[in-house]
N, C-alpha and C. Protein backbone atom coordinates (compact mmCIF):
# COMPACT_ATOMS: atom_id res chain seq x y z
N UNK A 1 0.86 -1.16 0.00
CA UNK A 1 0.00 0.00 0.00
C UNK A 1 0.91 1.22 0.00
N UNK A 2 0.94 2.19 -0.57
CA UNK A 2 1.26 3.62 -0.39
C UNK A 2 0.29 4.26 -0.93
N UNK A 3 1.05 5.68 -0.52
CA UNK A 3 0.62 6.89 -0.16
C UNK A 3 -0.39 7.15 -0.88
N UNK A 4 -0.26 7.30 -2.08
CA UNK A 4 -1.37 7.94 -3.33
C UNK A 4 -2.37 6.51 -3.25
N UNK A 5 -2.10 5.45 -3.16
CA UNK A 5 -3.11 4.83 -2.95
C UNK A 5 -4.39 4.61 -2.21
N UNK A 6 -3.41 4.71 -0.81
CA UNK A 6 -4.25 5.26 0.64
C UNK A 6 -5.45 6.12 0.23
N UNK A 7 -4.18 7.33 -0.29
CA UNK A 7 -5.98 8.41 -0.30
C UNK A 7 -6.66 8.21 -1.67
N UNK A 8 -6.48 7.35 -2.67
CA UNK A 8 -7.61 6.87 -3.53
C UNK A 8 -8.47 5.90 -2.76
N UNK A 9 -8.12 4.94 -1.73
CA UNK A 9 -8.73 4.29 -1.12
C UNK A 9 -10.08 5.52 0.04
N UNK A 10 -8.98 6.02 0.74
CA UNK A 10 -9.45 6.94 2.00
C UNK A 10 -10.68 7.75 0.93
N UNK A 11 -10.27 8.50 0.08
CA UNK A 11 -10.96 8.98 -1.07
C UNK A 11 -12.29 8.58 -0.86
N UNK A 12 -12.02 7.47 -1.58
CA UNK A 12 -13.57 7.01 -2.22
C UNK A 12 -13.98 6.15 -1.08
N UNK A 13 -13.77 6.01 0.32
CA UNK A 13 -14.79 5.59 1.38
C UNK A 13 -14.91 7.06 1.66
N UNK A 14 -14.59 8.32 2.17
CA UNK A 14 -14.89 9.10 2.11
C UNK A 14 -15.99 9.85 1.26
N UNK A 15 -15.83 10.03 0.10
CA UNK A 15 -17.02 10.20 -0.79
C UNK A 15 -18.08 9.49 -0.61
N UNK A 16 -18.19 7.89 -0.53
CA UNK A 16 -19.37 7.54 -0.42
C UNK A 16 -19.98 7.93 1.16
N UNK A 17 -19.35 7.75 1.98
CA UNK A 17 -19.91 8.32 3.62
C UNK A 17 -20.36 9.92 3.53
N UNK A 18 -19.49 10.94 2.58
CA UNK A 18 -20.39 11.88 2.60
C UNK A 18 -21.74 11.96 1.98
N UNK A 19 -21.92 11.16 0.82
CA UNK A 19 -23.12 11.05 0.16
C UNK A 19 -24.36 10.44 0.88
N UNK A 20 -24.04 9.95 2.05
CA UNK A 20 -25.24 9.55 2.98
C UNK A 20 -25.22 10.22 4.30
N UNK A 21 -24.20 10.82 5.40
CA UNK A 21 -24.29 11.45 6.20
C UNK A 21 -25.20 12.89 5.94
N UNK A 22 -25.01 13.35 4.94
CA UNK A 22 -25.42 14.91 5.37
C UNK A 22 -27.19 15.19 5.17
N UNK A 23 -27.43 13.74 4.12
CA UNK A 23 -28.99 13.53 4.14
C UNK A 23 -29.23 12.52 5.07
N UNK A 24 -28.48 11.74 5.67
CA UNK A 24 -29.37 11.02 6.59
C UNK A 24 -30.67 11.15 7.61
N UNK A 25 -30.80 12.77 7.76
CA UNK A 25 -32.14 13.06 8.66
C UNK A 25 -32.87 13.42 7.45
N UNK A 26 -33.29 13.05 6.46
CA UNK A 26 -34.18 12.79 5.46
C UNK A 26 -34.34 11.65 5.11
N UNK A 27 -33.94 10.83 5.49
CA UNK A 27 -34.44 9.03 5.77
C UNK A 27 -35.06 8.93 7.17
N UNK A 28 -34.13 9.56 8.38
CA UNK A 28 -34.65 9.47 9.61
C UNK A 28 -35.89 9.48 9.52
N UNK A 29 -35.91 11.14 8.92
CA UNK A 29 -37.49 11.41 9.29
C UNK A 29 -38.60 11.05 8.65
N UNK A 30 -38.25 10.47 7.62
CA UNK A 30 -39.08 9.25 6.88
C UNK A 30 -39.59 8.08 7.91
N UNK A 31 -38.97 7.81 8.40
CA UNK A 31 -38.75 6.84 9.36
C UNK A 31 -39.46 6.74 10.92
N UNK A 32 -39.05 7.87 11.59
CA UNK A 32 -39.65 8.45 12.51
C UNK A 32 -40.79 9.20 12.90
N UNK A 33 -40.56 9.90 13.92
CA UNK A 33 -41.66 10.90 13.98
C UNK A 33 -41.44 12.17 14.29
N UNK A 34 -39.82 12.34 14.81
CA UNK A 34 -39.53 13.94 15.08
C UNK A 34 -37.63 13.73 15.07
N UNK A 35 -37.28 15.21 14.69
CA UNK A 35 -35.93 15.30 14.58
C UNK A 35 -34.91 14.82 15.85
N UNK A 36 -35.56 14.89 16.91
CA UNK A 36 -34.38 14.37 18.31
C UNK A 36 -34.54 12.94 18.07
N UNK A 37 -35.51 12.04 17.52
CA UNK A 37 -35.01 10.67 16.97
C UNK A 37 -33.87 10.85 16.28
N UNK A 38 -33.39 12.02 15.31
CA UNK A 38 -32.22 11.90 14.55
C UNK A 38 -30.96 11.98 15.68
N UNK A 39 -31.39 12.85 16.96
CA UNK A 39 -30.24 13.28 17.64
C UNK A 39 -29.98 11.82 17.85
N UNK A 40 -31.12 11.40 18.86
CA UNK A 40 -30.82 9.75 19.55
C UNK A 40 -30.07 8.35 18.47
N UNK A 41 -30.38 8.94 17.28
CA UNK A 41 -29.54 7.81 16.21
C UNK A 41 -27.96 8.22 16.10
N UNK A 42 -28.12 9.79 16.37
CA UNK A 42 -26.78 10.09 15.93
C UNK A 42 -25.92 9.55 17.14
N UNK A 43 -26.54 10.15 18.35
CA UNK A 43 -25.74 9.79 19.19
C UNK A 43 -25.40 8.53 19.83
N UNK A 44 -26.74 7.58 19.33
CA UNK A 44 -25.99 5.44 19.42
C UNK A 44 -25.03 5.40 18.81
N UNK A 45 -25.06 6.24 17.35
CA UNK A 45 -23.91 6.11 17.01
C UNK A 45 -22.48 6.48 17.13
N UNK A 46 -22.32 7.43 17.97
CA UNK A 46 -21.51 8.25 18.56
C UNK A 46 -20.40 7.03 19.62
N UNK A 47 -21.49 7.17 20.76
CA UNK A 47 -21.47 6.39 21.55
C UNK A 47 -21.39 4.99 21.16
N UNK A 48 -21.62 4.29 20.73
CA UNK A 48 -21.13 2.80 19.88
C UNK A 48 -20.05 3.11 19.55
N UNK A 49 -19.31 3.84 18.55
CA UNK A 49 -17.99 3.90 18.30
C UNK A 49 -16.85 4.15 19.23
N UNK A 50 -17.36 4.97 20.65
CA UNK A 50 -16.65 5.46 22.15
C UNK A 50 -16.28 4.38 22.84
N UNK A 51 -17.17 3.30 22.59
CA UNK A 51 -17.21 2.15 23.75
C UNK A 51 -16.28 1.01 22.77
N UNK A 52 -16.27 1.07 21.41
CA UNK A 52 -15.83 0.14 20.56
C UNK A 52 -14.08 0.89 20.91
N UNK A 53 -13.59 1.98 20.50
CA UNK A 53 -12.26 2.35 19.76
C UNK A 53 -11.18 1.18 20.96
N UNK A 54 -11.63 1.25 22.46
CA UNK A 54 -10.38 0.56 23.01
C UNK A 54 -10.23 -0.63 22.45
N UNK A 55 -11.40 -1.72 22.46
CA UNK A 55 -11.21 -2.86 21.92
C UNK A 55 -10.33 -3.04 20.10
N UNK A 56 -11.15 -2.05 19.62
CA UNK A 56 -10.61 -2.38 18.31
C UNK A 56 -8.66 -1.79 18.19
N UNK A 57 -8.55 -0.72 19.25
CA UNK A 57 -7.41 -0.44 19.04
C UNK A 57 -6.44 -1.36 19.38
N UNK A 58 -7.04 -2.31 20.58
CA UNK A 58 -6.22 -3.53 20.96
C UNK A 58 -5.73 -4.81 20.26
N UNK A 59 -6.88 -4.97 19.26
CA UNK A 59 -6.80 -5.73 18.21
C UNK A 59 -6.43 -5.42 17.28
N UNK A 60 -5.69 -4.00 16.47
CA UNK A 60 -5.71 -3.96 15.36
C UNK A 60 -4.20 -4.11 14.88
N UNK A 61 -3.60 -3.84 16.09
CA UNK A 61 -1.71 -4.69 15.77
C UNK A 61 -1.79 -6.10 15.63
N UNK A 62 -2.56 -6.51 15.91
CA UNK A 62 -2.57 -8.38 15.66
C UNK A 62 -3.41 -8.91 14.23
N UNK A 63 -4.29 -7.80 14.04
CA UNK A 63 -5.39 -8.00 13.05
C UNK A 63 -4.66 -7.59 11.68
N UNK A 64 -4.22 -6.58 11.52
CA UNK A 64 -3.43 -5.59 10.42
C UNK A 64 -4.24 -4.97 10.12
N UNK A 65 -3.79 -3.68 9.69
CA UNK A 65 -4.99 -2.72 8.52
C UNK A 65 -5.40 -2.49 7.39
N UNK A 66 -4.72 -3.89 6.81
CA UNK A 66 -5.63 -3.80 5.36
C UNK A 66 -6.96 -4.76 6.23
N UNK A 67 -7.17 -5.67 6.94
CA UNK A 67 -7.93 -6.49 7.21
C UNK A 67 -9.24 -5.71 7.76
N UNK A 68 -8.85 -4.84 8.43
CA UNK A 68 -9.66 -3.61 9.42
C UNK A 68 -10.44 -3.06 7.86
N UNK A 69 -9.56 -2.36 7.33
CA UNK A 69 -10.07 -1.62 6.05
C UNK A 69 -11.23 -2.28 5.11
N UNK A 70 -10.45 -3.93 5.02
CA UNK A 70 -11.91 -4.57 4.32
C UNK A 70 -13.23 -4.99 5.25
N UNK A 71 -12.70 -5.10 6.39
CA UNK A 71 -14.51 -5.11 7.34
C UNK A 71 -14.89 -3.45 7.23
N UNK A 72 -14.07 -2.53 7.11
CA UNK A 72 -15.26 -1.43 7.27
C UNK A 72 -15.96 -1.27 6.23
N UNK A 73 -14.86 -1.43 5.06
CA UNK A 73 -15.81 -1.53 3.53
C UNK A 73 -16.77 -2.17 3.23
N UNK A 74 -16.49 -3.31 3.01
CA UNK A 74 -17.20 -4.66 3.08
C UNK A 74 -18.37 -4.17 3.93
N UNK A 75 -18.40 -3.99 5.58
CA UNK A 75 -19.59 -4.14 6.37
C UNK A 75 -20.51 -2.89 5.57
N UNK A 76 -19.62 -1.82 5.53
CA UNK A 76 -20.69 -0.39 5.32
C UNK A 76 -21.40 -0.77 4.27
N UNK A 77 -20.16 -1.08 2.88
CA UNK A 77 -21.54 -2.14 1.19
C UNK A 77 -22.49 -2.50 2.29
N UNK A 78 -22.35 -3.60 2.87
CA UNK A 78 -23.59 -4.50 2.85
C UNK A 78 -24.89 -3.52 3.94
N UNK A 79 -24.37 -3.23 5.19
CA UNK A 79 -25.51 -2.29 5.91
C UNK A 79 -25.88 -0.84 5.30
N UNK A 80 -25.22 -0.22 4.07
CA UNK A 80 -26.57 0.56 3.34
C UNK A 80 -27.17 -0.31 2.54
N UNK A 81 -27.00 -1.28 1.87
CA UNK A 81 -27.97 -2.00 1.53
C UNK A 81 -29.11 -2.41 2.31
N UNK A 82 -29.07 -2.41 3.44
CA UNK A 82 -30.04 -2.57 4.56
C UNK A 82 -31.04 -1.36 4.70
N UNK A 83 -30.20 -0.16 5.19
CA UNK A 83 -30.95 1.22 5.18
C UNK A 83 -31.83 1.54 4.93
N UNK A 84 -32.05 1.75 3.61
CA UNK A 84 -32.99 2.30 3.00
C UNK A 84 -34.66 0.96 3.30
N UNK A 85 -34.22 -0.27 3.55
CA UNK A 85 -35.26 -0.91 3.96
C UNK A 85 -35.68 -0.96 5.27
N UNK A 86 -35.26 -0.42 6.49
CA UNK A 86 -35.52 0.47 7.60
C UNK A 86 -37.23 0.87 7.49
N UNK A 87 -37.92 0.64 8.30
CA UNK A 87 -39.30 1.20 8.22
C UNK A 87 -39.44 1.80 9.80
N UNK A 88 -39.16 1.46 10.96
CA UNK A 88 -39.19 1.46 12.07
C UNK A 88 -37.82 2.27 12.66
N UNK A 89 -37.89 3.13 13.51
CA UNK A 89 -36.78 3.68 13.91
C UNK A 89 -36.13 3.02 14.76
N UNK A 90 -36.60 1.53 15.41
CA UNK A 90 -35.65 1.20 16.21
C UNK A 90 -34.94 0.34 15.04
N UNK A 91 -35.14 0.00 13.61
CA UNK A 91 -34.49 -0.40 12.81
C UNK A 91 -33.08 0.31 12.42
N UNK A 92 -33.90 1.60 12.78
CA UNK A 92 -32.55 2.50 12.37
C UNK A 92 -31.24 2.54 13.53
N UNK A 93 -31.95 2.64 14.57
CA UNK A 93 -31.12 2.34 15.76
C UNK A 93 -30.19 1.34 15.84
N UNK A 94 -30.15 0.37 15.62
CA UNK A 94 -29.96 -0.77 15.84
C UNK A 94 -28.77 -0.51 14.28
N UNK A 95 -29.24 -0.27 13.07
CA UNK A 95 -28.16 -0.09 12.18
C UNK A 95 -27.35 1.14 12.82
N UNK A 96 -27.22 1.88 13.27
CA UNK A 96 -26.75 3.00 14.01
C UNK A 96 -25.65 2.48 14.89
N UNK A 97 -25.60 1.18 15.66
CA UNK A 97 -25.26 0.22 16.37
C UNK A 97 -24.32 0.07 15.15
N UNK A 98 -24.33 -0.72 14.43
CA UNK A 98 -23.82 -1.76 13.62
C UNK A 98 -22.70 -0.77 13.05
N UNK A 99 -23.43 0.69 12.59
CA UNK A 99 -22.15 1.51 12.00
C UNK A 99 -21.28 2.34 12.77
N UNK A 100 -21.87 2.33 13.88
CA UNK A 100 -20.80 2.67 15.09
C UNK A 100 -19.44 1.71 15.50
N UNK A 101 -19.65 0.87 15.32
CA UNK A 101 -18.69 -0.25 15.79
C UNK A 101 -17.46 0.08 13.93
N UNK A 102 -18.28 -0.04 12.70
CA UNK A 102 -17.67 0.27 11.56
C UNK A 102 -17.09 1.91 11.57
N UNK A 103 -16.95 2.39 12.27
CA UNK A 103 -16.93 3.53 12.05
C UNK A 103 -15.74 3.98 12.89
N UNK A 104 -15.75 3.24 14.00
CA UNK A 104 -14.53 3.18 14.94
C UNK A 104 -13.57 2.60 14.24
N UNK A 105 -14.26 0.96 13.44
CA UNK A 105 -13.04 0.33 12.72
C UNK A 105 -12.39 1.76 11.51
N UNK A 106 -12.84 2.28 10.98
CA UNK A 106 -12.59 2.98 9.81
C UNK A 106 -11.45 4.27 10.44
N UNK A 107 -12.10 4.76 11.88
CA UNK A 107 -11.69 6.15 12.28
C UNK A 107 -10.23 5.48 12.99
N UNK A 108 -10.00 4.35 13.67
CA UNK A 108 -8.72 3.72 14.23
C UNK A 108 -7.58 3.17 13.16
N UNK A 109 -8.55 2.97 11.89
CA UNK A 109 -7.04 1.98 11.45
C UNK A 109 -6.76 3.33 10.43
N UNK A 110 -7.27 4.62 10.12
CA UNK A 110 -7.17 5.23 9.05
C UNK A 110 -5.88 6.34 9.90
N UNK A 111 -6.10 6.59 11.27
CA UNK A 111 -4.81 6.95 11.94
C UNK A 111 -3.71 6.33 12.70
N UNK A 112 -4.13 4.80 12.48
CA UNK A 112 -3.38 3.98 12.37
C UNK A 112 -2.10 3.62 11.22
N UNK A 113 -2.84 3.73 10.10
CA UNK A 113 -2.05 3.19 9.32
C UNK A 113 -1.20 4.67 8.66
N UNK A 114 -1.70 6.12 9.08
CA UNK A 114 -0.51 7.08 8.88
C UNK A 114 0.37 7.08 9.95
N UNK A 115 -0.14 6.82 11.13
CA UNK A 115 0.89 6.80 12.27
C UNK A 115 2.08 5.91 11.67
N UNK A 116 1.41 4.81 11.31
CA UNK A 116 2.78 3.73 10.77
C UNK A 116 3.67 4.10 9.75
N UNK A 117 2.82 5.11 8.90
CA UNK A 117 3.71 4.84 7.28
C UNK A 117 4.20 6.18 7.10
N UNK A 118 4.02 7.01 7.88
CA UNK A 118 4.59 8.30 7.41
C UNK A 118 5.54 8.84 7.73
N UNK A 119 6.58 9.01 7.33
CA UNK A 119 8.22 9.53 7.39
C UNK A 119 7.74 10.63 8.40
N UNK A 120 8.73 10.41 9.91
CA UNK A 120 8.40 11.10 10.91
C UNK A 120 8.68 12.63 10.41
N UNK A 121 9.68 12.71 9.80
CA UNK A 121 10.45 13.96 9.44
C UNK A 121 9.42 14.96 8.38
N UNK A 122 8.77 14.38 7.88
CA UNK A 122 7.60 14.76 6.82
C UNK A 122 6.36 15.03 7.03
N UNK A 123 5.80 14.13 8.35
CA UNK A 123 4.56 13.85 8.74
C UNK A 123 3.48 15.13 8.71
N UNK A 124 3.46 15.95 8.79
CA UNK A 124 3.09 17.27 8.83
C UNK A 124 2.77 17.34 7.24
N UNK A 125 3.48 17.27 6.04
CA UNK A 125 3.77 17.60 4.94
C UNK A 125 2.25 16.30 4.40
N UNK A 126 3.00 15.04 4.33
CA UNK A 126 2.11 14.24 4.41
C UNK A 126 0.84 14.23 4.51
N UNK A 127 0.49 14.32 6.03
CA UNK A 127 -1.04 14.23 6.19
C UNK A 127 -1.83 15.41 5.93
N UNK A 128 -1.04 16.51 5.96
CA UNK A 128 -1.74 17.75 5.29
C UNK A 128 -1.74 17.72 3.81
N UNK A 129 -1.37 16.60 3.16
CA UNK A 129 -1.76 16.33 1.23
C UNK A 129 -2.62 15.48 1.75
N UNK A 130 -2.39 14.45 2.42
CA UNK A 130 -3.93 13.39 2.49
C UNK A 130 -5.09 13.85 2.94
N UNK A 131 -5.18 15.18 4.15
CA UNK A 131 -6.33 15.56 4.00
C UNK A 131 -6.98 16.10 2.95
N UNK A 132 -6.47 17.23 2.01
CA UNK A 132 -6.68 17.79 1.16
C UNK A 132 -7.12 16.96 0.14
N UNK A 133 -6.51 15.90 -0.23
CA UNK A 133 -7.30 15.46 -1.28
C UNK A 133 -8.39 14.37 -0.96
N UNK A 134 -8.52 13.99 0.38
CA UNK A 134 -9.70 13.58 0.81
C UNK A 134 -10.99 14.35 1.15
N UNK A 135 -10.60 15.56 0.69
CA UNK A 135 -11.16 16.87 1.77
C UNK A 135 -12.44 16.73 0.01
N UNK A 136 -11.70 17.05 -0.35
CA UNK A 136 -11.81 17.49 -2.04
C UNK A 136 -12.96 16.50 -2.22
N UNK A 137 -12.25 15.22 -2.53
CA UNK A 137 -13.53 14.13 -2.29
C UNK A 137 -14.90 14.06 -2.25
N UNK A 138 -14.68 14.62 -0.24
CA UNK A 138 -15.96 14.66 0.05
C UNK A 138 -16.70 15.52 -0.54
N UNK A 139 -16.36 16.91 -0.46
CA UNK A 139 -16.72 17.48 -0.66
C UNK A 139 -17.51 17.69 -2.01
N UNK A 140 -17.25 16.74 -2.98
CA UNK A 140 -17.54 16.51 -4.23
C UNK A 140 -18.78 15.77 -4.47
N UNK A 141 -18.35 14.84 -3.21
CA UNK A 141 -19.63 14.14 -3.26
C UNK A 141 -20.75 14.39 -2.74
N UNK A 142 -20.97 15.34 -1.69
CA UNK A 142 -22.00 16.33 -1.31
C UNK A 142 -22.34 17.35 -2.20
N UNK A 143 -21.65 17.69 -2.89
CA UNK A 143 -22.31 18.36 -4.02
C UNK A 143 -23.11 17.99 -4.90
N UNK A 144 -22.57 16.85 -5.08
CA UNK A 144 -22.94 15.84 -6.72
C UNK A 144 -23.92 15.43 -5.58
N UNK A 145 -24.22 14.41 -4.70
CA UNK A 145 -26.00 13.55 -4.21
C UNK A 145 -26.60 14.85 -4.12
N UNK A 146 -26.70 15.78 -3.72
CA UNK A 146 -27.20 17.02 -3.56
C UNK A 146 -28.23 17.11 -4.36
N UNK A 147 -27.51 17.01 -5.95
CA UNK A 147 -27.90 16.77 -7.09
C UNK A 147 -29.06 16.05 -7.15
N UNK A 148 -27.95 14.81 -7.02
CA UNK A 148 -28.91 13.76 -7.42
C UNK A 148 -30.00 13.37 -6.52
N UNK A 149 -30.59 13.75 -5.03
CA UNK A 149 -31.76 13.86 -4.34
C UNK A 149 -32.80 14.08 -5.03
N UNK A 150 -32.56 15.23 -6.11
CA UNK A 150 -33.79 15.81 -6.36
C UNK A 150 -34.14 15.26 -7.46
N UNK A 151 -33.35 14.11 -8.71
CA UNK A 151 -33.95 13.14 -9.06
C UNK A 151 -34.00 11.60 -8.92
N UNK A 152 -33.14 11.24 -7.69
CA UNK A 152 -33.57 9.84 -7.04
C UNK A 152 -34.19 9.81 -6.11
N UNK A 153 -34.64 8.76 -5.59
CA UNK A 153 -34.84 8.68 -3.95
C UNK A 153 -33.66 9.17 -2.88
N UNK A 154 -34.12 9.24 -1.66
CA UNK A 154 -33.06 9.04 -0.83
C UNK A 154 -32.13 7.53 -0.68
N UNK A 155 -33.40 6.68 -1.04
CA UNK A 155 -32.99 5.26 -0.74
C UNK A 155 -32.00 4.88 -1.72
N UNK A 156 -32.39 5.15 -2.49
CA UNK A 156 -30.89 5.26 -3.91
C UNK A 156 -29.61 5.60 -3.87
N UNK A 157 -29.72 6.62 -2.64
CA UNK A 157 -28.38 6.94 -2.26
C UNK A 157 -27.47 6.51 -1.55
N UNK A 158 -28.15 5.39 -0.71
CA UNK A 158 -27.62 4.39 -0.14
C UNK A 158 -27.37 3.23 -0.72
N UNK A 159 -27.28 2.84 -1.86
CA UNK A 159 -27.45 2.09 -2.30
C UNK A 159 -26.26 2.49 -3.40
N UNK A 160 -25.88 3.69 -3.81
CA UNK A 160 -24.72 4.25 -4.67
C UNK A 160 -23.78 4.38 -4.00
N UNK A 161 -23.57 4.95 -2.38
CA UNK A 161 -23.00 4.68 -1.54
C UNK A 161 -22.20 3.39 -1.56
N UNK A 162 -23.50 2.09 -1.38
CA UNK A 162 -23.07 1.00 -0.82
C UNK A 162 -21.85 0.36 -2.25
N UNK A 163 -22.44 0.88 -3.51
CA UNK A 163 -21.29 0.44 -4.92
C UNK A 163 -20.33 1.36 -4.16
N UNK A 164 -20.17 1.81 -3.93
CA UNK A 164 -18.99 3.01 -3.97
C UNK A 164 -18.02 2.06 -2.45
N UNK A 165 -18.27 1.74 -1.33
CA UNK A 165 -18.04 0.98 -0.16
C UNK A 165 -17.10 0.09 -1.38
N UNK A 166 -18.25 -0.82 -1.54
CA UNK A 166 -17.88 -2.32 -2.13
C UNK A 166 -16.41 -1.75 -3.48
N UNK A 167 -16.78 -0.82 -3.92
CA UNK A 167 -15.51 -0.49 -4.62
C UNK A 167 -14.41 -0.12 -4.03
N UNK A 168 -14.38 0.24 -2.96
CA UNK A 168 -13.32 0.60 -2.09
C UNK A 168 -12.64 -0.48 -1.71
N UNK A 169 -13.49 -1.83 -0.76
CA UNK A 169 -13.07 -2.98 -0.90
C UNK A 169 -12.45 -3.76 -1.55
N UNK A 170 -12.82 -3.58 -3.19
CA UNK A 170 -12.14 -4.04 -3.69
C UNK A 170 -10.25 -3.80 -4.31
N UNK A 171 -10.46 -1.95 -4.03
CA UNK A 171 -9.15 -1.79 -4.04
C UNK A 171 -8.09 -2.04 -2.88
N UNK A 172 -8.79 -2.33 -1.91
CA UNK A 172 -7.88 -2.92 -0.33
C UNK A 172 -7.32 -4.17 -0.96
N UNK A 173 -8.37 -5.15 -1.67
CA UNK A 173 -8.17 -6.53 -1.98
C UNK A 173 -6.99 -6.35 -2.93
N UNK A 174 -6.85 -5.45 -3.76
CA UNK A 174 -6.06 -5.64 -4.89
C UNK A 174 -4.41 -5.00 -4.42
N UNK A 175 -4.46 -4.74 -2.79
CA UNK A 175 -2.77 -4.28 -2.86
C UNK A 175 -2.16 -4.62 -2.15
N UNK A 176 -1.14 -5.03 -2.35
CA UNK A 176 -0.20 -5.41 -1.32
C UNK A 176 -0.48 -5.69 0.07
N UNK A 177 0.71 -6.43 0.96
CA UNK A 177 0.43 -5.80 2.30
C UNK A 177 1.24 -4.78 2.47
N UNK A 178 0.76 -4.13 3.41
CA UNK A 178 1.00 -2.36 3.72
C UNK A 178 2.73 -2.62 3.44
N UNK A 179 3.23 -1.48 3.35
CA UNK A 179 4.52 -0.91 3.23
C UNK A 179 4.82 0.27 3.71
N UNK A 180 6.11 0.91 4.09
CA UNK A 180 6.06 2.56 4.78
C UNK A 180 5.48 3.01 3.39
N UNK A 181 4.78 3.90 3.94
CA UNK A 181 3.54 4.78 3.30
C UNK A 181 5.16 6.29 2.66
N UNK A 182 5.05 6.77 1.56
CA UNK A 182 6.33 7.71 0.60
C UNK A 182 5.25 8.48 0.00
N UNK A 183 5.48 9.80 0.28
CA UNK A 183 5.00 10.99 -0.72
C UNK A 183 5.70 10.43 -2.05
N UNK A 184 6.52 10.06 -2.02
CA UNK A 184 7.21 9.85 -3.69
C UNK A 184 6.48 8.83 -4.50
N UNK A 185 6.21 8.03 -3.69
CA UNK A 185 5.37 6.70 -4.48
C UNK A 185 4.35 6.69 -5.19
């Protein structure tokens, strides 16, 4: 794995997570019956990931982080595929659960695996290009579903999301095991 790869990887799980976070209280409230259901989803999910990070951080030197990387991918594909079939808010809850625990995996091994690979002497240089072009990303992709809301469903968007996950996955599958992470590479 290197550098430019990372953030084509980081990239495009990024893009697809923005394309469902910033509408998600337009499914909620499909779902529900008032906006502090959105708070109470947000915050299982909050809280699910608080109670998860020690465990997963304990495991993830034994586990590795390409392995971490394909359960978050992998899990997120398959639970927006779920989403949008949600009718009940404790349905949503309960997936709220499920992406909290993915979400810790995603938020631990993604400063995990710069902690590991980035030339101490550089590190600064580094992760300030990987944000930026992850930044970019998202940001792209909240623009663009934005878009596309107003001629798909919401449920569709989870579901473009979930291709976009599963594509991410598949570029974890296709590289190496990790290597020090090189701006040059």
């Amino acid at each position: 794995m290197n550098y430019k790869r990372f953030i084509v990887y980081q990239g495009t799980v990024g893009m697809a997570a923005s394309m469902i976070f910033p509408f998600y209280i337009l499914l909620i409230k499909n779902v529900g019956t008032s906006y502090s259901q959105f708070g109470w989803a947000y915050g299982i999910f909050s809280l699910t990931a608080a109670l998860c990070y020690p465990l997963i951080g304990k495991i993830a030197d034994k586990a590795g982080d390409k392995a971490f990387l394909l359960i978050y991918s992998w899990g997120m594909a398959l639970i927006l595929l779920v989403f949008p079939l949600a009718y009940e808010i404790w349905h949503v809850y309960l997936l709220q659960i499920i992406m909290g625990i993915l979400g810790a995996v995603q938020k631990n091994t993604e400063k995990t695996v710069l902690a590991r690979y980035v030339t101490k002497a550089t590190a600064g240089k580094e992760i300030g290009n990987y944000h930026v072009w992850t930044s970019i990303g998202a940001a792209a992709a909240v623009i663009a579903t934005g878009y596309l809301v107003d001629f798909l469903t919401i449920g569709s968007i989870f579901y473009l999301a979930s291709l976009l996950f599963a594509w991410s996955g598949f570029l974890i599958m296709k590289l190496g095991e990790p290597a020090p992470l090189s701006v040059e590479e």
